[in-house]
PDB file of N, CA and C in Angstrom:
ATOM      1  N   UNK A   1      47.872 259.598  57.201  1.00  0.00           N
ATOM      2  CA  UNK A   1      48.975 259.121  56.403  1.00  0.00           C
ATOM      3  C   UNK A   1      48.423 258.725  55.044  1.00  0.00           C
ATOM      4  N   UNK A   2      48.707 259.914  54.142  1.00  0.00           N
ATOM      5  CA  UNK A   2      48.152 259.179  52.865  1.00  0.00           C
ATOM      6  C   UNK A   2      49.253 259.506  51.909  1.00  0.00           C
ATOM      7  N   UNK A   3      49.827 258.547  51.357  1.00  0.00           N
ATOM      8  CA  UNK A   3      51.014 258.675  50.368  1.00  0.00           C
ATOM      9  C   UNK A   3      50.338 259.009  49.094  1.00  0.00           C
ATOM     10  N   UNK A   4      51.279 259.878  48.088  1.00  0.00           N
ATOM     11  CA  UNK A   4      51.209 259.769  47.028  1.00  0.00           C
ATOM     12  C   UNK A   4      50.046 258.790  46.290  1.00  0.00           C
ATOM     13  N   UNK A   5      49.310 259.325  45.110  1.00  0.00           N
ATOM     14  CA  UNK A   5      48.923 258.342  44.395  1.00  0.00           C
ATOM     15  C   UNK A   5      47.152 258.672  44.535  1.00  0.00           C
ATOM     16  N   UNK A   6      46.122 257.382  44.901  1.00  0.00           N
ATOM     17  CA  UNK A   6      44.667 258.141  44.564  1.00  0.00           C
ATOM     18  C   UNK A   6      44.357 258.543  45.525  1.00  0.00           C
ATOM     19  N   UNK A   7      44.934 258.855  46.781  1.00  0.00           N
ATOM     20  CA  UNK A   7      44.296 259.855  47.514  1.00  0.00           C
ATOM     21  C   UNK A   7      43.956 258.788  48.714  1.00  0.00           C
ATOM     22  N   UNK A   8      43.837 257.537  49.308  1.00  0.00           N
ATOM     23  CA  UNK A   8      43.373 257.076  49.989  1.00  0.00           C
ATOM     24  C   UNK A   8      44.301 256.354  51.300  1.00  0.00           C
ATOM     25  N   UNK A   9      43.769 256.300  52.633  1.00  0.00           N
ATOM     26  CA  UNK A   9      44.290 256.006  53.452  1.00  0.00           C
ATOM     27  C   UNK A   9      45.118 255.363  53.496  1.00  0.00           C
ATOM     28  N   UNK A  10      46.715 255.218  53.480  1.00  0.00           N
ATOM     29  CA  UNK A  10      47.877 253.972  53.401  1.00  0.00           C
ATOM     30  C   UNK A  10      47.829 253.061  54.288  1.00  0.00           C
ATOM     31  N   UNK A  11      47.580 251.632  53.641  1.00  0.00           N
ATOM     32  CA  UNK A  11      47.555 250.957  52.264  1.00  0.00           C
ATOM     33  C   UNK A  11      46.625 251.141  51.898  1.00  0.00           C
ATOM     34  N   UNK A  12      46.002 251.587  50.654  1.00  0.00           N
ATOM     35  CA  UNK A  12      44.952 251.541  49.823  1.00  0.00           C
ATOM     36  C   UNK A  12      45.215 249.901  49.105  1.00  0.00           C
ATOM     37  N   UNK A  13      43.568 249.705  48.857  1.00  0.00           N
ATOM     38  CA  UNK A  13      43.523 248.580  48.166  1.00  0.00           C
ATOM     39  C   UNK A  13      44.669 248.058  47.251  1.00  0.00           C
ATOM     40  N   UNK A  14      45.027 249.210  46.256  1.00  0.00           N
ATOM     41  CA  UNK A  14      46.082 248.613  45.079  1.00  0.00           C
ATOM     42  C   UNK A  14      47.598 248.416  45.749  1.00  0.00           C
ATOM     43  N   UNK A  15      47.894 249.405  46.706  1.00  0.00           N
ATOM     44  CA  UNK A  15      49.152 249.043  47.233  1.00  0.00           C
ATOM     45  C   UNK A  15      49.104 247.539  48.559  1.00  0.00           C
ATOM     46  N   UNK A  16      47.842 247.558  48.909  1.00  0.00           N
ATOM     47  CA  UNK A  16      47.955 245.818  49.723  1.00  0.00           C
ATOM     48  C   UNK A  16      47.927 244.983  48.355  1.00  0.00           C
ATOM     49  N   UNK A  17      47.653 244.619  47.704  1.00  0.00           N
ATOM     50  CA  UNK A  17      47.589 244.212  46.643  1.00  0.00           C
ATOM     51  C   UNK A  17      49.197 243.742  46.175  1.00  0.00           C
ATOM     52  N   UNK A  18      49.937 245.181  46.275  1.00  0.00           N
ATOM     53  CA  UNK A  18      51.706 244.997  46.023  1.00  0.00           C
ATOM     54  C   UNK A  18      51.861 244.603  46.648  1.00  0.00           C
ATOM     55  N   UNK A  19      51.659 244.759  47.957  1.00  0.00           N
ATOM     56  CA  UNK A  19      52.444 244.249  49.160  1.00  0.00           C
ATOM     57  C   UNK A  19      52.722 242.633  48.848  1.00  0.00           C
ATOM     58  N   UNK A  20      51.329 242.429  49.063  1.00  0.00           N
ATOM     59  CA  UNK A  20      51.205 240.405  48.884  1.00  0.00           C
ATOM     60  C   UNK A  20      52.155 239.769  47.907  1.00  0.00           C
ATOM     61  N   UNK A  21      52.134 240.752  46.610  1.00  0.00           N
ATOM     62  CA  UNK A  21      52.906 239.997  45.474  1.00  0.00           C
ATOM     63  C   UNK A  21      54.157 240.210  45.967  1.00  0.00           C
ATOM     64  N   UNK A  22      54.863 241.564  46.368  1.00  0.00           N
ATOM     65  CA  UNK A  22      55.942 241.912  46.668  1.00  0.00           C
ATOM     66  C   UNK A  22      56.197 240.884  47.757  1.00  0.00           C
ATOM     67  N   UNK A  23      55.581 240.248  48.584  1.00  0.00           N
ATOM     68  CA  UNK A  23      55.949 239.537  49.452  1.00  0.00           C
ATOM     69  C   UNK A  23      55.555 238.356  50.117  1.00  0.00           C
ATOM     70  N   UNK A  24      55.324 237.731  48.601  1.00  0.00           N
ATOM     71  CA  UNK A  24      54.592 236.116  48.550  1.00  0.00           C
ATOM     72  C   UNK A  24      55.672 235.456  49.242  1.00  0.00           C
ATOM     73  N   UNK A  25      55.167 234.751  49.725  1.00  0.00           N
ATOM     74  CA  UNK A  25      56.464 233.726  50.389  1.00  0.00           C
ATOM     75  C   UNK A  25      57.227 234.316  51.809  1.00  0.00           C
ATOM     76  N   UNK A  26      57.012 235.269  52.224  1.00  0.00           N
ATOM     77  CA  UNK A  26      57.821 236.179  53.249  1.00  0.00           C
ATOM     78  C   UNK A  26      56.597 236.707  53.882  1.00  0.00           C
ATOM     79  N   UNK A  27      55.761 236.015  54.458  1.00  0.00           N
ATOM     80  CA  UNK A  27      54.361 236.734  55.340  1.00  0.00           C
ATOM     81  C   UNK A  27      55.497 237.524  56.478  1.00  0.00           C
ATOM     82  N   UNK A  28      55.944 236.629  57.000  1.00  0.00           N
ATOM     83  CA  UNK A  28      56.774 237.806  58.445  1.00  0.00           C
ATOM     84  C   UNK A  28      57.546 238.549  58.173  1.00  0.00           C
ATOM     85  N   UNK A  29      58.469 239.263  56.997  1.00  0.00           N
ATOM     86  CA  UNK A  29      58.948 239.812  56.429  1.00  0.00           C
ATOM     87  C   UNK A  29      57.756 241.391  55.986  1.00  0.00           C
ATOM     88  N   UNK A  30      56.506 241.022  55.221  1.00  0.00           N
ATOM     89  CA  UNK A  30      55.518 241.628  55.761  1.00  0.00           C
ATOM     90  C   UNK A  30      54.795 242.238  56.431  1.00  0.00           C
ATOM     91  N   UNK A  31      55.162 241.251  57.605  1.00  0.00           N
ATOM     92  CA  UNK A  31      54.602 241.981  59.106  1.00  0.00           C
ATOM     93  C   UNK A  31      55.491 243.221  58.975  1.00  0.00           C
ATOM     94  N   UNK A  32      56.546 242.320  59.212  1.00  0.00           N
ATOM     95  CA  UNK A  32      57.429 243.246  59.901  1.00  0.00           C
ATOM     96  C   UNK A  32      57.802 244.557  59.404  1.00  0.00           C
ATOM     97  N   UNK A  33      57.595 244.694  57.763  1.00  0.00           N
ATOM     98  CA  UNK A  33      57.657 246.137  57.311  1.00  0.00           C
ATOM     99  C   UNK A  33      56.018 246.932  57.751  1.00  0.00           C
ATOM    100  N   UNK A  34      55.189 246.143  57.587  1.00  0.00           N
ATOM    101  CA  UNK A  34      53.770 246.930  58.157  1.00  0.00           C
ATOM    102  C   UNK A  34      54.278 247.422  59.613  1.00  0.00           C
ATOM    103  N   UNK A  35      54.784 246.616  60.314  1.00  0.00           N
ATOM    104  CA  UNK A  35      54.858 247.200  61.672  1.00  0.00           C
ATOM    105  C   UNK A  35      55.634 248.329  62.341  1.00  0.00           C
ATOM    106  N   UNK A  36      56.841 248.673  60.837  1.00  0.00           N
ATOM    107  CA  UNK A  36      57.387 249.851  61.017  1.00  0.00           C
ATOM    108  C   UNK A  36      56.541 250.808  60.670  1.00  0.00           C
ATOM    109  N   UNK A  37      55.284 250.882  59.862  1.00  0.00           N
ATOM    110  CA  UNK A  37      54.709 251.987  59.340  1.00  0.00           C
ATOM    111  C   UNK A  37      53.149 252.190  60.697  1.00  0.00           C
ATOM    112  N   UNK A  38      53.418 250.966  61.321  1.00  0.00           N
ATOM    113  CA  UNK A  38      52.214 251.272  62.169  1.00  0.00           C
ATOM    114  C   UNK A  38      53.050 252.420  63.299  1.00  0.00           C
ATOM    115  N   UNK A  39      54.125 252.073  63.326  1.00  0.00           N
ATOM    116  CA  UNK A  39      55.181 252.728  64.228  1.00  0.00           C
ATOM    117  C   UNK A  39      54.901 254.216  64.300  1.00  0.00           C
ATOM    118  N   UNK A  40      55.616 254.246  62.488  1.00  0.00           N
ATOM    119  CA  UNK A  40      55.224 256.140  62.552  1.00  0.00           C
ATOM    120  C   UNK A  40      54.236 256.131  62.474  1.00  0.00           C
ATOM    121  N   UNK A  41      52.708 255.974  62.290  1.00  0.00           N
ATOM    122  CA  UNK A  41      51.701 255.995  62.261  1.00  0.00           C
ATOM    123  C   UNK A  41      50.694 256.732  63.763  1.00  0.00           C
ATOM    124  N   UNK A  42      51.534 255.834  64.889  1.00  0.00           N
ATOM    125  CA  UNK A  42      51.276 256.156  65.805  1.00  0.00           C
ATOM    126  C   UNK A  42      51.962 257.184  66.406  1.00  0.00           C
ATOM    127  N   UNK A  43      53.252 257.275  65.781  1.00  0.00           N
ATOM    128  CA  UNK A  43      54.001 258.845  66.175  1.00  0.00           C
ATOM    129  C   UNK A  43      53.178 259.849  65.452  1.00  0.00           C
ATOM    130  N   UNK A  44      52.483 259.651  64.368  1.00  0.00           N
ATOM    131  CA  UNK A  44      52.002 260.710  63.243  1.00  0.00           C
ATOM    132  C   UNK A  44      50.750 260.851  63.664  1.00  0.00           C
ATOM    133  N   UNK A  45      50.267 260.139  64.284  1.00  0.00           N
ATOM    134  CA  UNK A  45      48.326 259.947  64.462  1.00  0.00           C
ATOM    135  C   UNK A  45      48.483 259.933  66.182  1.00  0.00           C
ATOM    136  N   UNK A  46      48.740 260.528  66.991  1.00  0.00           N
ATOM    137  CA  UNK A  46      48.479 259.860  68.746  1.00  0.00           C
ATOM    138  C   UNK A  46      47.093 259.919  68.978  1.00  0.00           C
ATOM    139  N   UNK A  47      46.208 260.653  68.353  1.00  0.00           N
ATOM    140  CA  UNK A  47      44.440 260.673  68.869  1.00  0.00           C
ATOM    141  C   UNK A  47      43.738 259.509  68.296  1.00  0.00           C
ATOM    142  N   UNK A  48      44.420 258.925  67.225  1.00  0.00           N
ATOM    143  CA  UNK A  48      44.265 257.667  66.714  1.00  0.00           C
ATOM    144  C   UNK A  48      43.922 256.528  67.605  1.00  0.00           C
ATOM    145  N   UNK A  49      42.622 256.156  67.626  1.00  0.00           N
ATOM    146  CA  UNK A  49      42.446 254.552  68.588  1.00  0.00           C
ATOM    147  C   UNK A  49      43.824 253.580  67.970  1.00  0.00           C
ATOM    148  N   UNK A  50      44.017 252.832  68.643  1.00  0.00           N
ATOM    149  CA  UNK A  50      45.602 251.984  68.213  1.00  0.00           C
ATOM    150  C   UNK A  50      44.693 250.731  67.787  1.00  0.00           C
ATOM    151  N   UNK A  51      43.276 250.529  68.367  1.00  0.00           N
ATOM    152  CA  UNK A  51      42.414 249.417  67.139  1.00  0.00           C
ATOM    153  C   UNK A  51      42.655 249.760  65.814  1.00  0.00           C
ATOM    154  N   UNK A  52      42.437 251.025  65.831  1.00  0.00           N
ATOM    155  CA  UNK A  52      41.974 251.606  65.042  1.00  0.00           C
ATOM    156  C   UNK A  52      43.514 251.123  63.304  1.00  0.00           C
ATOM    157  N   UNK A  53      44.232 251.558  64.375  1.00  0.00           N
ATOM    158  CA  UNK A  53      46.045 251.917  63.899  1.00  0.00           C
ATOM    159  C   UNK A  53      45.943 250.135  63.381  1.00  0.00           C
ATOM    160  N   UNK A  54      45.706 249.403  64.182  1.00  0.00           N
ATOM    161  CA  UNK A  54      46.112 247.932  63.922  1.00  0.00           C
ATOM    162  C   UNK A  54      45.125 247.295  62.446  1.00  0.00           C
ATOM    163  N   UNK A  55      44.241 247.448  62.852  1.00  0.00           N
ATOM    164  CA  UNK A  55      43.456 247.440  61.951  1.00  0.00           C
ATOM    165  C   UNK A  55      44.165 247.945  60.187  1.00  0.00           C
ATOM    166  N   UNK A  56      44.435 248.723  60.423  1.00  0.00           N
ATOM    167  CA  UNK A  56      44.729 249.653  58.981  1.00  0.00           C
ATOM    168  C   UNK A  56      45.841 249.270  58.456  1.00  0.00           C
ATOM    169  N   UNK A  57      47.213 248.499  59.173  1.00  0.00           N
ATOM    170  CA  UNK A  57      48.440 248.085  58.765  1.00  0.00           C
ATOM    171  C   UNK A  57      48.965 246.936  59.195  1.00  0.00           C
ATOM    172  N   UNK A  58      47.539 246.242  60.302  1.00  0.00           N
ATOM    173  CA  UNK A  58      48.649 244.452  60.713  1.00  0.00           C
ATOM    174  C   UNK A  58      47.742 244.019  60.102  1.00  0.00           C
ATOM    175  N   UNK A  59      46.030 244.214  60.752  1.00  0.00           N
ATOM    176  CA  UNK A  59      44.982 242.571  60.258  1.00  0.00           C
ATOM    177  C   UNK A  59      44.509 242.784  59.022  1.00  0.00           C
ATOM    178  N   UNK A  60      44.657 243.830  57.939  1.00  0.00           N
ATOM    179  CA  UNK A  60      43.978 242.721  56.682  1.00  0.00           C
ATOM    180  C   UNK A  60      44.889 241.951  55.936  1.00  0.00           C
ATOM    181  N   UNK A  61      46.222 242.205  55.995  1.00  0.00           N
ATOM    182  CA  UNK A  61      46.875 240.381  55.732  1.00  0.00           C
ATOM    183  C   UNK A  61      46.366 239.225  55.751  1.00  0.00           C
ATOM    184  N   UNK A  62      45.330 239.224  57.184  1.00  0.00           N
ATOM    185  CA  UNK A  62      44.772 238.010  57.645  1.00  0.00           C
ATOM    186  C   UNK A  62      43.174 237.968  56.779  1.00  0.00           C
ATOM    187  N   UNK A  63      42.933 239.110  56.505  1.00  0.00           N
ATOM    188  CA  UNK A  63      41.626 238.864  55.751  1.00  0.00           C
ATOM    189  C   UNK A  63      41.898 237.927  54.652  1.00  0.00           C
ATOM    190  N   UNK A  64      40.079 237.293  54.859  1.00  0.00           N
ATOM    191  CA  UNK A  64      40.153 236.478  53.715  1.00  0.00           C
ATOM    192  C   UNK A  64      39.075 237.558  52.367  1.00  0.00           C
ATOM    193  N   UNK A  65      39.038 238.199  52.552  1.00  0.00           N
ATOM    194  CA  UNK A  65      38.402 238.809  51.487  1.00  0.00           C
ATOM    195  C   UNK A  65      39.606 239.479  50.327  1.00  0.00           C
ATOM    196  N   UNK A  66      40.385 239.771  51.416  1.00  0.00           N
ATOM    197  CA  UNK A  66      41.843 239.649  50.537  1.00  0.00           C
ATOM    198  C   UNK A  66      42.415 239.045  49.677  1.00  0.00           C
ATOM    199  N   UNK A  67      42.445 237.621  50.572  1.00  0.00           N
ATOM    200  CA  UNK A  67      43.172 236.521  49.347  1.00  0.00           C
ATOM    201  C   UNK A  67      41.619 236.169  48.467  1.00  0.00           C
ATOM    202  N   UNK A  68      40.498 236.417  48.843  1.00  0.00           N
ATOM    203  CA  UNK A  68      39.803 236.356  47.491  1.00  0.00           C
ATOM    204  C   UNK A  68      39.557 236.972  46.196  1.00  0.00           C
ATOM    205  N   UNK A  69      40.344 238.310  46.523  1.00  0.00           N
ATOM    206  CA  UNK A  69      39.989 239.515  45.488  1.00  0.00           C
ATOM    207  C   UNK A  69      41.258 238.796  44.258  1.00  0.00           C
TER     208      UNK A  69
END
């Protein structure tokens, strides 16, 4: 799943980046759109480890290297 733009796995750095601003104040609002894209993700990817899947669209929200950048 790589949308439009520099070429890199969705979310790429600059679009988590939108996300946060797009959705300061609304962390579960957040989730909850990541969790539709983990959705098709896993319809789009099935050989995909689902660590793998989770990893890429629920837990770096929770990173803190995130809110440090």
């Amino acid at each position: 799943m790589d949308l439009r733009g520099c070429g890199a796995a969705w979310p790429c750095r600059t679009r988590k980046r939108q996300l946060v601003v797009e959705f300061t104040g609304a962390r579960i609002s957040l989730m909850l759109h990541l969790s539709a894209y983990l959705v098709q993700a896993c319809e789009d990817l099935p050989h995909t480890p689902s660590g793998v899947l989770h990893a890429r669209f629920l837990a770096w929200p929770r990173s803190a290297a995130l809110r440090n950048e």
